[in-house]
Protein backbone atom coordinates (compact mmCIF):
# COMPACT_ATOMS: atom_id res chain seq x y z
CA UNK A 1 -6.85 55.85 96.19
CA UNK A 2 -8.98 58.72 94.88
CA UNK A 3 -12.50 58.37 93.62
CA UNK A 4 -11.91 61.51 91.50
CA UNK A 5 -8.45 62.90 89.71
CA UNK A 6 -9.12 65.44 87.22
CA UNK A 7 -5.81 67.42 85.74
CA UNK A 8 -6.00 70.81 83.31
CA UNK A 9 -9.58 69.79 82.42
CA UNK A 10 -10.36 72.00 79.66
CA UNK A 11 -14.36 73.04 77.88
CA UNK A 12 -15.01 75.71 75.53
CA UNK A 13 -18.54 76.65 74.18
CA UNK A 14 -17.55 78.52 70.90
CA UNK A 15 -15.32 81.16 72.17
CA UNK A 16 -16.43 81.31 75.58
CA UNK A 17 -13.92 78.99 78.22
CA UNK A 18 -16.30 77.01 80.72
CA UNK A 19 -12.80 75.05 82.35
CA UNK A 20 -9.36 76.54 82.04
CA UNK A 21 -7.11 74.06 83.01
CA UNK A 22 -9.14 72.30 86.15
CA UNK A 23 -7.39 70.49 88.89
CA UNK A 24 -9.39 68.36 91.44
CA UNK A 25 -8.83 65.78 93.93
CA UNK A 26 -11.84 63.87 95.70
CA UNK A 27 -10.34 60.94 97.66
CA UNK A 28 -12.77 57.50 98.47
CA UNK A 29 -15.33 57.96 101.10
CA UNK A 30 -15.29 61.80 101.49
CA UNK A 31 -18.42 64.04 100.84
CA UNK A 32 -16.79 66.66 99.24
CA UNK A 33 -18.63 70.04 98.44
CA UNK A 34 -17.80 71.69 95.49
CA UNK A 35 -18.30 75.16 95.74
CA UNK A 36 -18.53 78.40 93.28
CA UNK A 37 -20.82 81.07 92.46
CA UNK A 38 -23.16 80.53 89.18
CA UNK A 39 -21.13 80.16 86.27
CA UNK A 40 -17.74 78.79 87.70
CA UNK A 41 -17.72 75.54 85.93
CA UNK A 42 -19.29 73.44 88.44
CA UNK A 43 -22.25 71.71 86.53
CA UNK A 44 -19.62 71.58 83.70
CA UNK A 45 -17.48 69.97 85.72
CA UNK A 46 -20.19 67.04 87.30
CA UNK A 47 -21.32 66.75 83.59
CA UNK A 48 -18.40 65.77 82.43
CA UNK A 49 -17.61 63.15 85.08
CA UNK A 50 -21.19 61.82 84.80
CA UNK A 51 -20.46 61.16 80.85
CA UNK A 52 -23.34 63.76 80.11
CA UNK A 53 -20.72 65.94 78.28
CA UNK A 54 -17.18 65.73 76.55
CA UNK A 55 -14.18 67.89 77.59
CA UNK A 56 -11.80 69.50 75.00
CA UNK A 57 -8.74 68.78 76.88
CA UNK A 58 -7.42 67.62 80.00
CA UNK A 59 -7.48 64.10 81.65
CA UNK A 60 -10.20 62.27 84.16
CA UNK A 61 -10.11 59.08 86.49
CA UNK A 62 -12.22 57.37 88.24
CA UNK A 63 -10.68 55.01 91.14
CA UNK A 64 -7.53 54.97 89.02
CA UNK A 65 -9.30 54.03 85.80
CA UNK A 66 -9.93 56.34 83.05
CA UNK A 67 -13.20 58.11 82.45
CA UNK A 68 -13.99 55.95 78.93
CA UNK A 69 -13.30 52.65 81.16
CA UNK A 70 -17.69 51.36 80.95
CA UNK A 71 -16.79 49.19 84.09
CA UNK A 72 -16.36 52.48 86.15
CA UNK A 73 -18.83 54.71 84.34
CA UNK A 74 -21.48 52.08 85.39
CA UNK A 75 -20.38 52.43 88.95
CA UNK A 76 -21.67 56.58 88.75
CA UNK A 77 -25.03 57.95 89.82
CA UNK A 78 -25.66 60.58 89.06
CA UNK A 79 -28.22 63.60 89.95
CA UNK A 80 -28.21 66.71 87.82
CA UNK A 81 -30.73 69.47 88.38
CA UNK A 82 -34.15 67.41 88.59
CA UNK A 83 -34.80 63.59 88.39
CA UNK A 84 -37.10 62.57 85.64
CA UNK A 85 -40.10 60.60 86.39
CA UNK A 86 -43.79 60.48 85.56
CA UNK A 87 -45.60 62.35 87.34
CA UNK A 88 -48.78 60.63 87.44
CA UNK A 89 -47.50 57.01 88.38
CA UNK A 90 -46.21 56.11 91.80
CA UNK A 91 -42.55 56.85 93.35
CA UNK A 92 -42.35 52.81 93.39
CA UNK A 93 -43.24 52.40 89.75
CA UNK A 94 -41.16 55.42 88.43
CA UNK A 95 -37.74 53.63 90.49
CA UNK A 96 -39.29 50.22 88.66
CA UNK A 97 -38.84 51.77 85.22
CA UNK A 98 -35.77 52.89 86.01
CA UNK A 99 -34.52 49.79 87.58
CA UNK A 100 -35.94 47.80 84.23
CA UNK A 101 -33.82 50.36 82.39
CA UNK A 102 -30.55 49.44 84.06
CA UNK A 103 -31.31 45.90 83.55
CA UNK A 104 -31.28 45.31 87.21
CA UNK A 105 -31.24 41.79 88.88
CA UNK A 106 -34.27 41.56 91.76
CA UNK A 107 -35.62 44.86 90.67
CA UNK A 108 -38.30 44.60 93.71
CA UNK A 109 -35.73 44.21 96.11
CA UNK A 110 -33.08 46.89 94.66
CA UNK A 111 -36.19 49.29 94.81
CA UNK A 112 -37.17 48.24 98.60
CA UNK A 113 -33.46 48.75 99.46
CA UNK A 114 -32.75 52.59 97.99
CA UNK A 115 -36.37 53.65 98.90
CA UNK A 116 -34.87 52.67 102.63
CA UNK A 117 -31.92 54.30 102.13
CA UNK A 118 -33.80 57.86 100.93
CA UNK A 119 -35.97 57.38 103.98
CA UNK A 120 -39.05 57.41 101.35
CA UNK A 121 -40.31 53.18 102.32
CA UNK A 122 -43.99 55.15 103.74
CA UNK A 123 -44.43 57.37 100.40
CA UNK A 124 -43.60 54.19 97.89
CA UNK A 125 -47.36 53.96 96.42
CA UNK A 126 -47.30 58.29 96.07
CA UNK A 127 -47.99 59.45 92.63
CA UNK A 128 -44.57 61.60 91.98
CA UNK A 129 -46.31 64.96 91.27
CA UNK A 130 -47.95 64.26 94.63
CA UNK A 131 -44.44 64.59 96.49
CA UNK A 132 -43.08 67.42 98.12
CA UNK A 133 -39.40 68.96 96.66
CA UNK A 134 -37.94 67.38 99.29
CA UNK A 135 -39.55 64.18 98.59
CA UNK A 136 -38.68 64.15 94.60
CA UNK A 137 -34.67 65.49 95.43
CA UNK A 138 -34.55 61.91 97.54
CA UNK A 139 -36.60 60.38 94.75
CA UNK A 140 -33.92 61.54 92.33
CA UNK A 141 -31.25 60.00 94.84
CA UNK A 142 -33.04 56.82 95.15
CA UNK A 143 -32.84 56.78 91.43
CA UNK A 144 -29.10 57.30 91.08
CA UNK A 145 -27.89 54.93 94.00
CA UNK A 146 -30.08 51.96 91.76
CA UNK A 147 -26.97 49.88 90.88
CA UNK A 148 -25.43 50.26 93.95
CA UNK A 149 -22.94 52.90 92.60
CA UNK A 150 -19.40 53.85 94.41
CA UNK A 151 -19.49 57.43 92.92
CA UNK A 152 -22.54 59.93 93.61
CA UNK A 153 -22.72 63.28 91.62
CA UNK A 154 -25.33 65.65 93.01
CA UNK A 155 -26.28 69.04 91.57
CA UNK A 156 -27.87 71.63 93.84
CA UNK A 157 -30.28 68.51 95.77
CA UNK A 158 -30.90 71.13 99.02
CA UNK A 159 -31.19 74.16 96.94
CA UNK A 160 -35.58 74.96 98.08
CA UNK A 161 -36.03 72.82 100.62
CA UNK A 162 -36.97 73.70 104.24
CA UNK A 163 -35.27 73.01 107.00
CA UNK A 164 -36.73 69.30 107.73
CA UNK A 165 -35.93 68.58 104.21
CA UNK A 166 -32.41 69.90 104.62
CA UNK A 167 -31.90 67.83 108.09
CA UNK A 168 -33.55 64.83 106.19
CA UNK A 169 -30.84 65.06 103.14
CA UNK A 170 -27.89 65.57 105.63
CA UNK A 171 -29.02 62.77 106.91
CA UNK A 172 -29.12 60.58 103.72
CA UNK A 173 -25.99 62.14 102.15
CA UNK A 174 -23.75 60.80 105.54
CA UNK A 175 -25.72 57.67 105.89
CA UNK A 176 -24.82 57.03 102.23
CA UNK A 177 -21.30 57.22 102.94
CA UNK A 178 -20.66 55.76 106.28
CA UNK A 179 -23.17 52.84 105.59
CA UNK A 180 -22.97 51.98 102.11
CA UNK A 181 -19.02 53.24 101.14
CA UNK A 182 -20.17 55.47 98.60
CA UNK A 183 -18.31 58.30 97.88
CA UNK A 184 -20.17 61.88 97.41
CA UNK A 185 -19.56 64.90 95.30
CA UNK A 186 -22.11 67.51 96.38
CA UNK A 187 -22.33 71.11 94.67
CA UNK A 188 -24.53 73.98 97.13
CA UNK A 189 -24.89 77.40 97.43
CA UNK A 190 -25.87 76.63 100.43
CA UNK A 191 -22.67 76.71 102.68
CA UNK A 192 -23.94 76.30 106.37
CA UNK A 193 -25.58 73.10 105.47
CA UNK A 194 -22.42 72.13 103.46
CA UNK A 195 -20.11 72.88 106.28
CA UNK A 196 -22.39 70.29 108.51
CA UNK A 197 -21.34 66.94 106.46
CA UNK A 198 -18.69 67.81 104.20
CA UNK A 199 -15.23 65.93 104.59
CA UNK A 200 -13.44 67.93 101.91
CA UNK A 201 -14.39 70.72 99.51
CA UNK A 202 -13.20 72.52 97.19
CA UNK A 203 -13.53 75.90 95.63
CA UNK A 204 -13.87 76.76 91.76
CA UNK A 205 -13.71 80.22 90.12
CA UNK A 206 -13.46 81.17 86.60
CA UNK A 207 -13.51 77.42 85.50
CA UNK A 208 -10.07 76.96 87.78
CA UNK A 209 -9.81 75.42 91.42
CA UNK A 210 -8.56 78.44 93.49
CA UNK A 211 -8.95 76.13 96.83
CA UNK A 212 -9.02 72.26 97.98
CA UNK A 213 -9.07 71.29 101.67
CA UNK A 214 -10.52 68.77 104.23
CA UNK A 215 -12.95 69.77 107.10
CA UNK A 216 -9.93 69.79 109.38
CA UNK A 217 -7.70 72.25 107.25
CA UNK A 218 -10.93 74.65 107.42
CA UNK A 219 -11.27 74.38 110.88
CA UNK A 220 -8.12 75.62 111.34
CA UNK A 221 -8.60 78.07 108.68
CA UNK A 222 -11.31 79.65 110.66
CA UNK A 223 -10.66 81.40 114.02
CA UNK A 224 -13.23 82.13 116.85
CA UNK A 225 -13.49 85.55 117.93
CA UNK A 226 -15.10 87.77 120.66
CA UNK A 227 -17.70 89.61 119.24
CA UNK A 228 -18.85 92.90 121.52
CA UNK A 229 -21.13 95.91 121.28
CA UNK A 230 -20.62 99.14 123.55
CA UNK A 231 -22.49 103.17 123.19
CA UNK A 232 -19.61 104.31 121.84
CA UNK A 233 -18.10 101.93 118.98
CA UNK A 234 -15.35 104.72 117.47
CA UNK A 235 -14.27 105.00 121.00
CA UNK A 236 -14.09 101.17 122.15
CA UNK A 237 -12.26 100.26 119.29
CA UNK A 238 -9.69 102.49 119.66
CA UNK A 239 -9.15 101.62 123.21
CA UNK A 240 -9.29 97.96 122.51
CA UNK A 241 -6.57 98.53 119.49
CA UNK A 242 -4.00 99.42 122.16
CA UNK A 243 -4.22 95.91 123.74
CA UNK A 244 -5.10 93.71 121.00
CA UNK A 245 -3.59 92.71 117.98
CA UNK A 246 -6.24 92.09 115.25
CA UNK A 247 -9.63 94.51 115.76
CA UNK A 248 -11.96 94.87 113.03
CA UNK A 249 -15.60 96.35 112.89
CA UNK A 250 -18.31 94.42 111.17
CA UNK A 251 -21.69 93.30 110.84
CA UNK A 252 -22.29 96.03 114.27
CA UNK A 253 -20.06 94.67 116.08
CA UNK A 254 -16.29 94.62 116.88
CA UNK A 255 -14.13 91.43 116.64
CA UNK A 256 -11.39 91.07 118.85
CA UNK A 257 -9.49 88.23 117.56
CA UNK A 258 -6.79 87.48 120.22
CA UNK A 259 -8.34 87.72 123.39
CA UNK A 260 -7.81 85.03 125.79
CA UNK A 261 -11.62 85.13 127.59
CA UNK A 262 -14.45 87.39 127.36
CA UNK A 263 -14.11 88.44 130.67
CA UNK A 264 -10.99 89.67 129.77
CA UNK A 265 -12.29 92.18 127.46
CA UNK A 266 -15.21 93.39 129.73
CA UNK A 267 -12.47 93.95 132.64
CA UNK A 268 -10.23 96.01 130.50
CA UNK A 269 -13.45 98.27 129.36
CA UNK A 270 -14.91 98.25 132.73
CA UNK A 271 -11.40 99.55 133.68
CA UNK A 272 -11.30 102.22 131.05
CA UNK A 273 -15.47 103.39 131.81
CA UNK A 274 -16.75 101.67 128.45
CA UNK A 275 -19.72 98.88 129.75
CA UNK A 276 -20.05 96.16 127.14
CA UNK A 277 -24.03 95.80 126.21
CA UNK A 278 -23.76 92.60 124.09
CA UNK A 279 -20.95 89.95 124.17
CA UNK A 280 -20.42 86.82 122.90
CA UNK A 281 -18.09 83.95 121.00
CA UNK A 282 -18.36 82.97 117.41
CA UNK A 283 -16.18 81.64 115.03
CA UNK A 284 -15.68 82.32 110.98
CA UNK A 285 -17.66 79.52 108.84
CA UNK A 286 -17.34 78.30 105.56
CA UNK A 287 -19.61 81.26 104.27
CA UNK A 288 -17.67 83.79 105.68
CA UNK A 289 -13.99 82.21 104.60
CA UNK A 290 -15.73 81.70 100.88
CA UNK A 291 -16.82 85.07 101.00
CA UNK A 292 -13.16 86.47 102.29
CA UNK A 293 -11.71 84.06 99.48
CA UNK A 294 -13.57 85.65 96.89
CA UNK A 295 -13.21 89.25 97.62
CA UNK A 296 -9.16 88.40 98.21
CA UNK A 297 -9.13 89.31 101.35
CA UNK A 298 -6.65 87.33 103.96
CA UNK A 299 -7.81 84.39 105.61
CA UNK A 300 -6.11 83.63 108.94
């Protein structure tokens, strides 16, 4: 079963076309990134699922149901852009009114439990303005997983915060599904922290889905490569052309792409008066295959 099945989603605003004919699969249990530069349709997209907008064409379920079913829509939390709470009462009270809102049984102890979950039990009695960003982004989680949801929608929650708060919300985001069985749609810009819990993603352009794939099917999307730096770049490059396969320049450095070992390299230059100054293994990440994907370039 999928959590998520959208097919030729469609949204105009006056002439302008938000969605043109969106496809998107995100199956139960995955924390799948949806990714796109501004303007792609991806807050179109999560507004839509979340109820927050209607599309002009196209059809969406939720665990097999459809999206007007209320029994699912009640099972969707949902964080767009920034939660909204008072600022001058406490994180407790602000999740109280919201629990009172949802008509919540054992408000106390639903409040105790997602505060847990958020890692935010010690800041409880806080006023909200008080809180750092990373504090009110797990605030605004805490909010949405009131109701114990199977569905999360998050806009941008990483997008400012430093790197505790980024470990911290990695942290949550897996917790939430391994623990709990909740299934997470996650839109970043921010790719290398997207690349460190995602399970699926998938890749929107121009209000279409130009790319869908699991962790595994990037992985082996992505190939490592030796990365090397000699005096004379023009001339190592040539030289290492004649033995390997795939050589490019970039970034200062030259990739060789089909060597076996390092050492291999550094013998065959050694053996041919080049000395290597830097060396070293690395492998293409999600930034780099997005950015490839964009620009059309091939992806091996």
């Amino acid at each position: 079963m999928n959590a998520i099945e959208i097919k030729n989603l469609t949204k105009n605003f006056g002439e302008k076309q938000a969605l043109g004919g969106l496809n998107m699969t995100v199956p139960v249990g995955s924390i799948y990134g949806f990714i796109g530069e501004n303007g792609s349709g991806k807050s179109t997209t999560e507004k839509i699922i979340c109820g927050l907008m209607h599309a002009n064409g196209g059809e969406i379920k939720l665990f097999d149901r459809p999206l007007s079913d209320p029994d699912v829509r009640a099972k969707v939390g949902v964080l767009i852009e920034s939660p909204g709470c008072f600022p001058n009462i406490s994180v407790w009270n602000n999740l109280m009114l919201q629990a009172a809102n949802l008509s919540i049984e054992n408000p106390e102890q639903e409040v105790a439990k997602v505060l847990k979950m958020v890692r935010m039990e010690g800041s409880a009695s806080n006023k909200y303005k008080n809180c750092s960003l990373g504090m009110k982004q797990r605030i605004g989680i805490a909010m949405a997983l009131l109701g114990n949801p199977v569905l999360l929608v998050l806009d941008e929650p990483i997008n400012g915060l430093d790197a505790d708060g980024m470990r911290i919300m990695r942290e949550v985001l897996v917790d939430i599904t391994k623990t709990y069985s909740c299934t997470v749609l996650v839109s970043s810009h921010i790719l290398g922290e997207l690349e460190k819990i995602a399970t699926h993603y998938g890749i929107i352009r121009g209000g279409k889905m130009i790319k869908e794939m699991t962790a595994a099917e990037l992985e082996a999307n992505c190939p490592t490569y030796v990365a090397l730096k000699a005096k004379d770049m023009e001339k190592t490059k040539k030289l290492l052309e004649r033995k390997f396969d795939r050589v490019v320049e970039e970034n200062e450095y030259i990739r060789v792409y089909d060597a076996e070992k390092p050492e291999q390299i550094v013998k065959y230059l050694f053996d041919n008066k080049i000395t290597v100054s830097e060396i070293k293994t690395d492998k293409i990440n999600l930034e780099e295959y997005y950015i490839n994907l964009m620009d059309n370039k091939e992806v091996k």
